[in-house]
N, C-alpha and C. Protein backbone atom coordinates (compact mmCIF):
# COMPACT_ATOMS: atom_id res chain seq x y z
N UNK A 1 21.53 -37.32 -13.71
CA UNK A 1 20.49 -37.15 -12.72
C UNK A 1 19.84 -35.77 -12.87
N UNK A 2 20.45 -34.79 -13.09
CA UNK A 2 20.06 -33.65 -13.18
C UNK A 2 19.30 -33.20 -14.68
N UNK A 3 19.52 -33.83 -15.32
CA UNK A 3 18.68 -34.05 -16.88
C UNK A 3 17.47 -34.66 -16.45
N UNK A 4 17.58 -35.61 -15.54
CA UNK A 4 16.01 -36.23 -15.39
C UNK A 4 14.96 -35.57 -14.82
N UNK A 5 15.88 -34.85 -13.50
CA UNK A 5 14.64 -33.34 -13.27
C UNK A 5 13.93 -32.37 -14.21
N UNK A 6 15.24 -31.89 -15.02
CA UNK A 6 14.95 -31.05 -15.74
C UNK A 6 13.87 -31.84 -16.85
N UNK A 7 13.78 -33.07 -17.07
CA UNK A 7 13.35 -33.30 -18.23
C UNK A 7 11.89 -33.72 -17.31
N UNK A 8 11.44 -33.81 -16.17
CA UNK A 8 9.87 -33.84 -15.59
C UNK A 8 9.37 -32.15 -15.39
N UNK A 9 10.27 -31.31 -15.28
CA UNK A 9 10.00 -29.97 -15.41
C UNK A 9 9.42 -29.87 -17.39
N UNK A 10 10.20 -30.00 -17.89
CA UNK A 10 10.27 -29.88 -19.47
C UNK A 10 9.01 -30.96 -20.01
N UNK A 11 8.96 -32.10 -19.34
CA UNK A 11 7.64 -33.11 -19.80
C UNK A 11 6.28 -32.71 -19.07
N UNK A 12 6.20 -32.10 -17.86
CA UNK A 12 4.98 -31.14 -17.80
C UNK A 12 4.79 -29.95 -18.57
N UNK A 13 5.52 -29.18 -19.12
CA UNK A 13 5.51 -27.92 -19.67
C UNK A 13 5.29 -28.63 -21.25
N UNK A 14 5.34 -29.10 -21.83
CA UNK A 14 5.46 -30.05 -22.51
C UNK A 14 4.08 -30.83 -23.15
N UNK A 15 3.09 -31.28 -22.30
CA UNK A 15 2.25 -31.53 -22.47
C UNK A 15 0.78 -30.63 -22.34
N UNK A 16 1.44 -29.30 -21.84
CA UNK A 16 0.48 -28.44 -21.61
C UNK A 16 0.57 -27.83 -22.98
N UNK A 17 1.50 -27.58 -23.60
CA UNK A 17 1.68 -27.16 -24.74
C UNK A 17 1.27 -28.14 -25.77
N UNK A 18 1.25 -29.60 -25.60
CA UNK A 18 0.50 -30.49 -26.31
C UNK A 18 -0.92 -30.80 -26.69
N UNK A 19 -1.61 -30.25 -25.48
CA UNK A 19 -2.58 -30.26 -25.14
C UNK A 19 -3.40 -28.70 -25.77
N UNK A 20 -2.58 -27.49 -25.43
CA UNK A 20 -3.27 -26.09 -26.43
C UNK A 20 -3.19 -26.73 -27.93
N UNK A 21 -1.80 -27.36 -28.32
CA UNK A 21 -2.41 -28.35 -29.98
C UNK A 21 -3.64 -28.50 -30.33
N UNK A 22 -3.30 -29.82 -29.28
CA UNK A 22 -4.73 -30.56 -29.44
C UNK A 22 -5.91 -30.21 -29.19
N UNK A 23 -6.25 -28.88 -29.02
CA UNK A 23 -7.56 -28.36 -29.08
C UNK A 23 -7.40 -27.23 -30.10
N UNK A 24 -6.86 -27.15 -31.31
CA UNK A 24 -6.40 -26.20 -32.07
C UNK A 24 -5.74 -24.87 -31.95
N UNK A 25 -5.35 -24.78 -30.50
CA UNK A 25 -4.68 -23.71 -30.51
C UNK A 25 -2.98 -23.06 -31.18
N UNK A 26 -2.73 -22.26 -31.38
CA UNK A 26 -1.37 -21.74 -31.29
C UNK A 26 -0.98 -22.28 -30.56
N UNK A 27 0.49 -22.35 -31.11
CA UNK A 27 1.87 -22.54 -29.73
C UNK A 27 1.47 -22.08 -28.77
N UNK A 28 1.86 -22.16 -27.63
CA UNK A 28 2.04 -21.76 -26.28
C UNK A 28 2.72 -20.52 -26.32
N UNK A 29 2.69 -19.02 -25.92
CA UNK A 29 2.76 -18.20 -25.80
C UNK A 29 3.92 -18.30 -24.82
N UNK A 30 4.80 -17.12 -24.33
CA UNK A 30 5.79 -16.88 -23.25
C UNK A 30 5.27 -16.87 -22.00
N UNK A 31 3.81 -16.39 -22.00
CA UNK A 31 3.44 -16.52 -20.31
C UNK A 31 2.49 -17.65 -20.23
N UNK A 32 2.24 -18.84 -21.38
CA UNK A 32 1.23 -19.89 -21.26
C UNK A 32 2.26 -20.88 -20.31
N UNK A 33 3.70 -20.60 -21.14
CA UNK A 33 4.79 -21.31 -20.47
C UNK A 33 4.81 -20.99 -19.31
N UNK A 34 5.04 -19.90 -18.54
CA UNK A 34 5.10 -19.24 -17.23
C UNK A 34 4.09 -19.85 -16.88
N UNK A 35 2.89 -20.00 -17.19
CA UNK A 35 1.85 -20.33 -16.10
C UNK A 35 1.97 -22.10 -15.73
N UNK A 36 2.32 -22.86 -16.96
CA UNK A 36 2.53 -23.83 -16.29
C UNK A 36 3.87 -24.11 -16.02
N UNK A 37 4.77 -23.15 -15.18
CA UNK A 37 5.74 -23.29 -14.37
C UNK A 37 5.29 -23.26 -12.61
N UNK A 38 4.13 -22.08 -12.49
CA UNK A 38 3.98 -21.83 -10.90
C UNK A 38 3.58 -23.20 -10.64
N UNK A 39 2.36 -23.86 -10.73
CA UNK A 39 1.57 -25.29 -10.08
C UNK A 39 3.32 -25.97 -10.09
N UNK A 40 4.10 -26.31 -11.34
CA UNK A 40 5.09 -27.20 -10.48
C UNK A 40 5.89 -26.57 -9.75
N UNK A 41 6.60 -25.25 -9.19
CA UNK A 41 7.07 -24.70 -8.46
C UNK A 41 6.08 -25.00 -7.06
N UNK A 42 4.64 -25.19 -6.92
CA UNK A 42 4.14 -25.47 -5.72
C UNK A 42 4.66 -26.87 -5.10
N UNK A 43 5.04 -27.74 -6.39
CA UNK A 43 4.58 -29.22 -5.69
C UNK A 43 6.28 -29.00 -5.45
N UNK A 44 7.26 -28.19 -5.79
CA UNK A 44 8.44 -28.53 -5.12
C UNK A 44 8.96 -27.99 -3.94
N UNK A 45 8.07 -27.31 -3.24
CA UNK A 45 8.04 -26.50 -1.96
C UNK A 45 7.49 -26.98 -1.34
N UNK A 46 8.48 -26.93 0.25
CA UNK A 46 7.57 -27.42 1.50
C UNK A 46 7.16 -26.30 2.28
N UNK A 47 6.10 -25.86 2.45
CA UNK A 47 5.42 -25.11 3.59
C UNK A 47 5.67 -25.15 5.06
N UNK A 48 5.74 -24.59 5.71
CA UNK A 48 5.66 -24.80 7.00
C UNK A 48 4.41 -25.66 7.83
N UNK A 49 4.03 -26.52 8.61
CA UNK A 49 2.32 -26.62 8.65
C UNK A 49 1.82 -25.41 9.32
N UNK A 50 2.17 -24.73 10.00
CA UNK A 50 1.50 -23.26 10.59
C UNK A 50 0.94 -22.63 9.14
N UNK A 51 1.85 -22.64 8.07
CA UNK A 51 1.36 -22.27 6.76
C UNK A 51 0.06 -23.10 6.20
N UNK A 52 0.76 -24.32 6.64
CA UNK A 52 -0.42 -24.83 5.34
C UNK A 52 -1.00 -25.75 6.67
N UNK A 53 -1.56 -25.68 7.53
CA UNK A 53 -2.12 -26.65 7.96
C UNK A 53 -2.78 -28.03 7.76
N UNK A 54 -3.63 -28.25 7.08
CA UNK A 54 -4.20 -29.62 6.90
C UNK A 54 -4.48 -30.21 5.28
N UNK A 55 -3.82 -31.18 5.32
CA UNK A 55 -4.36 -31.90 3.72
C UNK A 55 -5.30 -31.23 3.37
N UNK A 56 -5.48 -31.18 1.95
CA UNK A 56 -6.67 -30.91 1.32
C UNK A 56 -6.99 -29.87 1.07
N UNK A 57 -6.33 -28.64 1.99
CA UNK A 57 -6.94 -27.16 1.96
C UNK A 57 -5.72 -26.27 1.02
N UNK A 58 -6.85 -25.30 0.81
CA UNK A 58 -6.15 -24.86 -0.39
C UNK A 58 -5.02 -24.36 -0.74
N UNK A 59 -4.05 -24.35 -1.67
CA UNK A 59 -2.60 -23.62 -1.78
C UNK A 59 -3.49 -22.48 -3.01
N UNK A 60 -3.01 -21.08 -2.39
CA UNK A 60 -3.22 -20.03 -2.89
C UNK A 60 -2.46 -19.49 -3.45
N UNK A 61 -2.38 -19.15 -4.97
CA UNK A 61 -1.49 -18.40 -5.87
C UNK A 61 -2.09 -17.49 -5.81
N UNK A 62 -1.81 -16.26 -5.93
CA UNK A 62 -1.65 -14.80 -6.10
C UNK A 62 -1.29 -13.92 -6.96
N UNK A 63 -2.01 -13.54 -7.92
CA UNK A 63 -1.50 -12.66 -9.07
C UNK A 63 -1.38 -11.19 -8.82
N UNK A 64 -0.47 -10.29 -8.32
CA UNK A 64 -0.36 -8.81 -8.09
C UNK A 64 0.03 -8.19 -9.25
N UNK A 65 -1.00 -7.31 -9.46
CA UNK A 65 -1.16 -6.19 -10.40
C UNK A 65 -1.72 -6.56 -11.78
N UNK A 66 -1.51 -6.31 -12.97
CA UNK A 66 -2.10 -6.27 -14.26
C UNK A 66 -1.83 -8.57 -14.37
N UNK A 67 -2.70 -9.14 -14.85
CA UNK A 67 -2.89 -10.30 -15.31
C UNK A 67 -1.93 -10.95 -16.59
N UNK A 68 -0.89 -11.25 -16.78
CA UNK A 68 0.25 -11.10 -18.15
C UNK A 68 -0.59 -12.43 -18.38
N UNK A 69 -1.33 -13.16 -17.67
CA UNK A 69 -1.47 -14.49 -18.58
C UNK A 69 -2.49 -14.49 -19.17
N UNK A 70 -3.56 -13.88 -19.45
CA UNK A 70 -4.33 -13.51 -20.62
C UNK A 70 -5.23 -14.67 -20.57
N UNK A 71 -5.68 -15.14 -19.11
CA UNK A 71 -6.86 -16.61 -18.24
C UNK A 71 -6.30 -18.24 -18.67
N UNK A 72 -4.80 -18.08 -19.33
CA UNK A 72 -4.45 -19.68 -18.80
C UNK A 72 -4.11 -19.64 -18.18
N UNK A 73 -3.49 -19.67 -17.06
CA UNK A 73 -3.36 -19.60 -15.72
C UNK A 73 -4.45 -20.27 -15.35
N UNK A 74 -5.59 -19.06 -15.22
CA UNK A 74 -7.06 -19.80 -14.84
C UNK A 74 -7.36 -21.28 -15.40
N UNK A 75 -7.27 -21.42 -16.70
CA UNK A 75 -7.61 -23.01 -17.36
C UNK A 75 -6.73 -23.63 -16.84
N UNK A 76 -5.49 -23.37 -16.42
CA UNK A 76 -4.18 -24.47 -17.06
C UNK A 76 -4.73 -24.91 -14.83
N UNK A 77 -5.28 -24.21 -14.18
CA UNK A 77 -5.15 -24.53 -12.90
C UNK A 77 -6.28 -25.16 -12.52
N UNK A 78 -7.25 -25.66 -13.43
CA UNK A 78 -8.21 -26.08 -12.85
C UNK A 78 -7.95 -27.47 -12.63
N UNK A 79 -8.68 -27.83 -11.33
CA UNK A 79 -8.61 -29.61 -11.40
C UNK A 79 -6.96 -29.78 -10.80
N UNK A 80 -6.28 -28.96 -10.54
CA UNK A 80 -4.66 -29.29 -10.15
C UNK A 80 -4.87 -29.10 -8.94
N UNK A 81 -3.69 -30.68 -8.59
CA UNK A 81 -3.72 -30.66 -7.11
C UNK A 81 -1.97 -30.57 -6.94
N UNK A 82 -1.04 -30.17 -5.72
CA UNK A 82 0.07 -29.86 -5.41
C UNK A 82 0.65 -30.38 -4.45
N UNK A 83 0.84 -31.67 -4.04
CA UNK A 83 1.35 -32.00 -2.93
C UNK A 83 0.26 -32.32 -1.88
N UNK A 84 -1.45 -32.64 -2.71
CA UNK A 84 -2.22 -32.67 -1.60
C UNK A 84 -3.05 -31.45 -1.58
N UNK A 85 -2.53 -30.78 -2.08
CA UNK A 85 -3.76 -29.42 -1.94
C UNK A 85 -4.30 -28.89 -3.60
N UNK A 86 -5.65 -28.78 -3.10
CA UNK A 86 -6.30 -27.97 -4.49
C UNK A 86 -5.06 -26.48 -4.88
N UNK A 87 -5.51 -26.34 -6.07
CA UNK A 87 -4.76 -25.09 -6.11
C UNK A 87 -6.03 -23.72 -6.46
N UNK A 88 -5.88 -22.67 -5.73
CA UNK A 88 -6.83 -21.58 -6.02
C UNK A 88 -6.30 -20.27 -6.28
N UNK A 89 -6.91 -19.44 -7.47
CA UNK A 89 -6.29 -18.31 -7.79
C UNK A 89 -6.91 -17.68 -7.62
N UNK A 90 -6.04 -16.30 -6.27
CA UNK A 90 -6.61 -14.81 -6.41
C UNK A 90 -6.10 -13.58 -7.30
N UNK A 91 -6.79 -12.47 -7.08
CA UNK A 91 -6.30 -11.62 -8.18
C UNK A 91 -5.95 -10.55 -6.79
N UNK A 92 -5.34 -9.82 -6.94
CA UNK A 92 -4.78 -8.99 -6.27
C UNK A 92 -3.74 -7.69 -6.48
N UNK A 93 -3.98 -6.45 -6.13
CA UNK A 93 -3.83 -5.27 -6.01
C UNK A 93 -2.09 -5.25 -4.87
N UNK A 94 -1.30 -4.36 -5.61
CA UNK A 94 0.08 -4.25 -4.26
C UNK A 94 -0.38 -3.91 -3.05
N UNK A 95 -1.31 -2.74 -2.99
CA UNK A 95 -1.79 -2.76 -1.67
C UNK A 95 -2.46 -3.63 -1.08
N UNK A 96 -2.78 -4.37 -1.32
CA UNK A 96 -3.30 -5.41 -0.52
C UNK A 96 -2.30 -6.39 0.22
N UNK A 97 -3.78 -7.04 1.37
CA UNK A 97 -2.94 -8.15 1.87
C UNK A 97 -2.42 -9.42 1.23
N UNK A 98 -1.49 -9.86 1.49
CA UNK A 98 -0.88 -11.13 0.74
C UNK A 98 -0.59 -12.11 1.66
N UNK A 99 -0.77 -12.23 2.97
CA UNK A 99 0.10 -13.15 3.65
C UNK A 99 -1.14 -14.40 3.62
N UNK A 100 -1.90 -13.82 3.11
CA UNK A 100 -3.01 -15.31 3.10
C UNK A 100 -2.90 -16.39 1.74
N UNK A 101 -1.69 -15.70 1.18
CA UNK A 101 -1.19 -16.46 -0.72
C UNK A 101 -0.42 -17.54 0.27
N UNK A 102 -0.21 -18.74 -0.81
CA UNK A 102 1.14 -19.62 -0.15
C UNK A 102 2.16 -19.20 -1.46
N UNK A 103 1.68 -18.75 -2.50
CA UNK A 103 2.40 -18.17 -3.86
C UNK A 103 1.99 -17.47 -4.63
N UNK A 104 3.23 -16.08 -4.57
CA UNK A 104 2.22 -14.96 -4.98
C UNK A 104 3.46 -14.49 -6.60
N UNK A 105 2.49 -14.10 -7.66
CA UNK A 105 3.12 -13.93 -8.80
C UNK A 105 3.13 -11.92 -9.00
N UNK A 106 4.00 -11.66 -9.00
CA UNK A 106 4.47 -10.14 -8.98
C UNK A 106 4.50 -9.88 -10.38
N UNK A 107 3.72 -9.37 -11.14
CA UNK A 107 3.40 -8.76 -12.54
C UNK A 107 4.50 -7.83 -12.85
N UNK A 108 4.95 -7.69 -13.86
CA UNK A 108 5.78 -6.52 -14.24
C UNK A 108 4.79 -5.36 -14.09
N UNK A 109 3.76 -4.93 -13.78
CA UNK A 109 2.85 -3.86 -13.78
C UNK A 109 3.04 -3.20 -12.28
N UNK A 110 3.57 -3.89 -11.36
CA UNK A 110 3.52 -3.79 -10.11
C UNK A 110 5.67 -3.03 -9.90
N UNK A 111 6.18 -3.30 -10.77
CA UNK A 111 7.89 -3.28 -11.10
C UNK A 111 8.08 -2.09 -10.19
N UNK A 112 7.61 -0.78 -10.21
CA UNK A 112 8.09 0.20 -9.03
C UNK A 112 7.92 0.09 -7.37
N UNK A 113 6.41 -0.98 -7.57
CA UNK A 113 6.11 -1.48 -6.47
C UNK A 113 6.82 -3.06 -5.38
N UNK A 114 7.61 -3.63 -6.12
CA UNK A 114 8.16 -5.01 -5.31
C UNK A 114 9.18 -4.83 -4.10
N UNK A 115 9.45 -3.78 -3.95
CA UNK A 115 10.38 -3.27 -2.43
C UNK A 115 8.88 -3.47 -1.44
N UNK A 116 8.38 -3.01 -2.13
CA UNK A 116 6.97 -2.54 -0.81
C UNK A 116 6.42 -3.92 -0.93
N UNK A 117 6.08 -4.31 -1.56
CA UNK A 117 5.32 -6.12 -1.68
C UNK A 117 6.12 -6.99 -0.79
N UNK A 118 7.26 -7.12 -1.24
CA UNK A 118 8.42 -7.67 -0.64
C UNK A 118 8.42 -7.49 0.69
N UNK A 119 8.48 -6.40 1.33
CA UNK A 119 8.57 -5.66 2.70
C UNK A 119 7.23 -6.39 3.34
N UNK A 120 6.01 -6.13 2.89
CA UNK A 120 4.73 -6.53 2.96
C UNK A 120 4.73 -8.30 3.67
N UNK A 121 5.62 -8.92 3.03
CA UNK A 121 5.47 -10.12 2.96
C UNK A 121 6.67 -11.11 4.07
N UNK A 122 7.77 -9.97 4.53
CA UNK A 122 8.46 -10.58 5.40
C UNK A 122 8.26 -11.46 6.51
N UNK A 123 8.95 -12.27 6.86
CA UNK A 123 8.58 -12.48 7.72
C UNK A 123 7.30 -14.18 7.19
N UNK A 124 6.43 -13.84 6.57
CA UNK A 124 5.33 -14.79 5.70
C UNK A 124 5.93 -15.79 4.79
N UNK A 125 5.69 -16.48 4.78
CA UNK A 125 5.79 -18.17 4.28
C UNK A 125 5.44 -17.96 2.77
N UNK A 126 5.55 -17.47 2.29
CA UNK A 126 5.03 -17.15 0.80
C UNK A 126 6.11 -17.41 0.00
N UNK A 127 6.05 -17.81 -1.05
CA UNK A 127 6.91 -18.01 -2.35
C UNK A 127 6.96 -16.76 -3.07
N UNK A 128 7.39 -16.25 -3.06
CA UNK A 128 7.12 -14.80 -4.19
C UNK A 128 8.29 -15.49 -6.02
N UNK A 129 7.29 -14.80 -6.83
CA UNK A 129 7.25 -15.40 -8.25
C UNK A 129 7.48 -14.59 -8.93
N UNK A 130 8.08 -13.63 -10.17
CA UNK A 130 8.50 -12.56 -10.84
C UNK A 130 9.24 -12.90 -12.03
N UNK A 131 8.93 -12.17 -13.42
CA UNK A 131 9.65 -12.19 -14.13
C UNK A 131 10.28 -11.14 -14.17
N UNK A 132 10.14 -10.03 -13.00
CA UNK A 132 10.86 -8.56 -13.26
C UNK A 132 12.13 -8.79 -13.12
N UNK A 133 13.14 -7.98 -13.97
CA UNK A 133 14.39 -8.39 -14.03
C UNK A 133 14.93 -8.02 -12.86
N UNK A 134 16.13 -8.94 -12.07
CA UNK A 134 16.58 -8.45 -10.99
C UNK A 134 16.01 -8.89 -10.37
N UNK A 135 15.25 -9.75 -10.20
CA UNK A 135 14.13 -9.49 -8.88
C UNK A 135 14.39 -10.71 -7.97
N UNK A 136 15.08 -11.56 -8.05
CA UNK A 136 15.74 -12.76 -7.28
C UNK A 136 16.90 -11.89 -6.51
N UNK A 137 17.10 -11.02 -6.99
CA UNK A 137 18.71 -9.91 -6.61
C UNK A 137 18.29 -9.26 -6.13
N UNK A 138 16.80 -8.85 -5.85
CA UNK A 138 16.14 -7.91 -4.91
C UNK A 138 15.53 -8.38 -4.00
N UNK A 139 15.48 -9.82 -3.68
CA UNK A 139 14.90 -10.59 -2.50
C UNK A 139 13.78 -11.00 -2.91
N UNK A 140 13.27 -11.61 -4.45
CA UNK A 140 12.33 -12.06 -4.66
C UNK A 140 13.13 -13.70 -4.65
N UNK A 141 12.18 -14.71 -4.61
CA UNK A 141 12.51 -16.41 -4.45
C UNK A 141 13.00 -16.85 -5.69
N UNK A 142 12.03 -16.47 -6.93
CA UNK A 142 11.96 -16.84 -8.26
C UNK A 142 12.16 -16.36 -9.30
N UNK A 143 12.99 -15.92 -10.17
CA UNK A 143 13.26 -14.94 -10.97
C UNK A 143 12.58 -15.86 -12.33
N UNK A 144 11.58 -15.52 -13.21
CA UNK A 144 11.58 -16.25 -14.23
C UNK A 144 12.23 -15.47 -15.45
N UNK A 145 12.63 -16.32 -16.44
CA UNK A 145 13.52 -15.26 -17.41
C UNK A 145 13.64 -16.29 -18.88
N UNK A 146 13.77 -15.62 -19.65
CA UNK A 146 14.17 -15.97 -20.98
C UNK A 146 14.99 -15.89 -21.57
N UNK A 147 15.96 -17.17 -21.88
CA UNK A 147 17.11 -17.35 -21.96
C UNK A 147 17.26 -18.08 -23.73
N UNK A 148 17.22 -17.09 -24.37
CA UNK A 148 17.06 -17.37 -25.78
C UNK A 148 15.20 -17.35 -26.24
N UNK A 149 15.27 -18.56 -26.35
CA UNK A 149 13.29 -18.53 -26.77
C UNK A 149 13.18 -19.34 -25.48
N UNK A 150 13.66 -19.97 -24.28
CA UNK A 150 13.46 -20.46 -23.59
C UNK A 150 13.03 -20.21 -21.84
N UNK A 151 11.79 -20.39 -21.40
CA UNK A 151 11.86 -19.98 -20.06
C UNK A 151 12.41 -20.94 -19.19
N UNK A 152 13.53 -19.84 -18.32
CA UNK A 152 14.09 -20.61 -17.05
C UNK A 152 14.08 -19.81 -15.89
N UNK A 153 14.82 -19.93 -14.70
CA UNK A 153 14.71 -19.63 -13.62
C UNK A 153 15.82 -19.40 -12.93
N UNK A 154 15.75 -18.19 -11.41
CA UNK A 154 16.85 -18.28 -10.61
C UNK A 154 16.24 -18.12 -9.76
N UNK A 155 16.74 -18.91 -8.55
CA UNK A 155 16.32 -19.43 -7.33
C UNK A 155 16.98 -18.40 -6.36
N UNK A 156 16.31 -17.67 -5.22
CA UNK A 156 17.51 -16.80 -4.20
C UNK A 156 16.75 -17.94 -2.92
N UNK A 157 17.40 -18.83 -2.56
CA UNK A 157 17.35 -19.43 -1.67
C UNK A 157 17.42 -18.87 -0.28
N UNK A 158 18.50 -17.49 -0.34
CA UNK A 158 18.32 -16.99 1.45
C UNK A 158 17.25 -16.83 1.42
N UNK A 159 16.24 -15.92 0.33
CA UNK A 159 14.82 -15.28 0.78
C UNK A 159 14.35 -16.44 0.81
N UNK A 160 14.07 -18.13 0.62
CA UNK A 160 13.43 -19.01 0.81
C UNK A 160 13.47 -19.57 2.20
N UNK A 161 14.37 -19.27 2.69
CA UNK A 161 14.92 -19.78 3.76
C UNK A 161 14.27 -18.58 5.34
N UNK A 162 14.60 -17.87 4.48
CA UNK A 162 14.03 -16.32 5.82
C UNK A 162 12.35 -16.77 6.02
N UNK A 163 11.87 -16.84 4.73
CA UNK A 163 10.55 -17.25 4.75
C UNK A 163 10.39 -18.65 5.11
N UNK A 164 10.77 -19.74 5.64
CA UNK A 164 10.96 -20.62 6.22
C UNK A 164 9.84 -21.79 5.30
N UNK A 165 10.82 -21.51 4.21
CA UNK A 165 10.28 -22.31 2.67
C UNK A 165 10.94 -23.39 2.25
N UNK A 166 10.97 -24.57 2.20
CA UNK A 166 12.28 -25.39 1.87
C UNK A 166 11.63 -25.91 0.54
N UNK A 167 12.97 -25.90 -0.60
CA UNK A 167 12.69 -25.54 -1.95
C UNK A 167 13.70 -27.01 -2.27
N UNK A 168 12.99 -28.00 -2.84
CA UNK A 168 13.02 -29.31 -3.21
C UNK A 168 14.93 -29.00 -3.96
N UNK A 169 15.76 -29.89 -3.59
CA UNK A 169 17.09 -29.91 -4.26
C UNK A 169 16.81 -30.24 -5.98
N UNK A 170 15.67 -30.90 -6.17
CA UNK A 170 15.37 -31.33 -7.53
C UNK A 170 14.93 -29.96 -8.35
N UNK A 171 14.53 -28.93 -7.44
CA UNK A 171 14.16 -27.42 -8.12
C UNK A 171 15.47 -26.52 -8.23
N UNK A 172 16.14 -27.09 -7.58
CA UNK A 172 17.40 -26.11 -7.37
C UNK A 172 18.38 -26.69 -8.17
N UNK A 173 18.30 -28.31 -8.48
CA UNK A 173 19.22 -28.72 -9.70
C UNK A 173 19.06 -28.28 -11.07
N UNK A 174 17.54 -27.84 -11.29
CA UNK A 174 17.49 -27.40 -12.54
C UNK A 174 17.28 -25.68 -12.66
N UNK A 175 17.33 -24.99 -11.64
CA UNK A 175 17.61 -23.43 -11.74
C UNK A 175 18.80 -23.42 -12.53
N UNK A 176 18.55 -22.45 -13.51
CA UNK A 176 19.66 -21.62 -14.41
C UNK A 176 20.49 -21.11 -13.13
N UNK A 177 20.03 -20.34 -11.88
CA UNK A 177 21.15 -19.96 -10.51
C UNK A 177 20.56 -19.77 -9.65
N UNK A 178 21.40 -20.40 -8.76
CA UNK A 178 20.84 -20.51 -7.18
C UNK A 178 21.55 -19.44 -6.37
N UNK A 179 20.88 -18.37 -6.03
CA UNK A 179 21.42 -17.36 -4.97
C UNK A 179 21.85 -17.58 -3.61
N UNK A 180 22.61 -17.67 -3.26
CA UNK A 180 22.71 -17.59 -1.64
C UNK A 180 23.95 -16.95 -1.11
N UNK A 181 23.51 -16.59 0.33
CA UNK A 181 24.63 -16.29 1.34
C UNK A 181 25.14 -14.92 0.38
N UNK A 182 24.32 -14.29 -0.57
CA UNK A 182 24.47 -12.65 -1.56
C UNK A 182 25.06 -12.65 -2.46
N UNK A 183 25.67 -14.08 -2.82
CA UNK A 183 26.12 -14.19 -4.24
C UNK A 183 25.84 -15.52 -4.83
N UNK A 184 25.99 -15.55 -5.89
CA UNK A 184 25.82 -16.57 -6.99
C UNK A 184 25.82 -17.91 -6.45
N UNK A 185 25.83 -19.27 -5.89
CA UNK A 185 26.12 -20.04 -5.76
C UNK A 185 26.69 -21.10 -7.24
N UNK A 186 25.51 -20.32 -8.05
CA UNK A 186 25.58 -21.46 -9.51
C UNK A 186 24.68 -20.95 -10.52
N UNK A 187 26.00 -20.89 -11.62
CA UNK A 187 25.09 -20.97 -13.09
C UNK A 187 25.61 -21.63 -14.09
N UNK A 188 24.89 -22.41 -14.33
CA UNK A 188 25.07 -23.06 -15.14
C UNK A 188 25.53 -22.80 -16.99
């Protein structure tokens, strides 16, 4: 059962990379992969409705600080819908506001700055997204990471939970580790 998740995670990522082929591109790059990880990280999260109020309206990703995806992100998001909602990308500065993201992606450019982002965001319904190391261990939701040539993930479920985020069991079967209660629950 847990192969079959992983393998609709792996058959979207999968065809996005099929698809840069088929228009002559190179392989898929380390952050082409990352980018088509956030859109399915949306559709496995439930929002609060105070968060997301009504069908149709938009789920906001959030890119803080320098851009690592080099505008797929931008392509790979057009035309994607998440559970019902368009998906729309802002660009965004640490100082800024964030509580208007439903998922916000923390740049390694921002790395001295994620205590303060983090802090920023308490309390807010937001998914926070990071490949900075540690950063699921620092109260970020999503740690993305590379585990050989491969991107995977660790889940800190308390911060999902504080943020009153409920994170699909089918996302949490295929996390490389699920954080909770301040330690490890699981790694696989």
């Amino acid at each position: 059962m847990r192969y079959r998740r992983l393998a609709v995670l792996v058959l979207t990522t999968a065809c996005f990379l099929i698809a840069n082929l088929a228009f002559g591109q190179e392989a898929a790059g380390e952050y082409q992969v990352k980018a088509a990880f956030l859109p399915n990280f949306a559709r496995y999260v439930e929002w609060p409705a105070v968060a997301m109020p009504s069908a149709g309206s938009p789920l906001v990703i959030g890119i803080v600080g320098d851009d690592p995806f080099g505008g797929s992100l931008d392509a790979f998001l057009k035309g994607v819908v998440a559970n019902g909602h368009p998906i729309s990308l802002k660009h965004f500065r640490s100082s800024d506001s964030l509580t208007g993201c439903h998922l916000v992606f923390i740049s390694a450019s921002e790395g001295s700055h994620v205590a303060a982002i983090l802090q920023g965001l308490s309390g807010a319904s937001v998914l926070t997204v990071s490949d900075i190391d540690r950063f699921s261990l620092s109260g970020g939701m999503i740690e993305l990471r590379m585990v050989g040539n491969r991107v995977r993930f660790d889940i800190n479920r308390d911060a999902a939970d504080e943020a009153h985020l409920k994170i699909s069991s089918k996302l949490l079967a295929v996390a490389r580790a699920v954080i909770q209660s301040g330690s490890q629950a699981r790694t696989p």
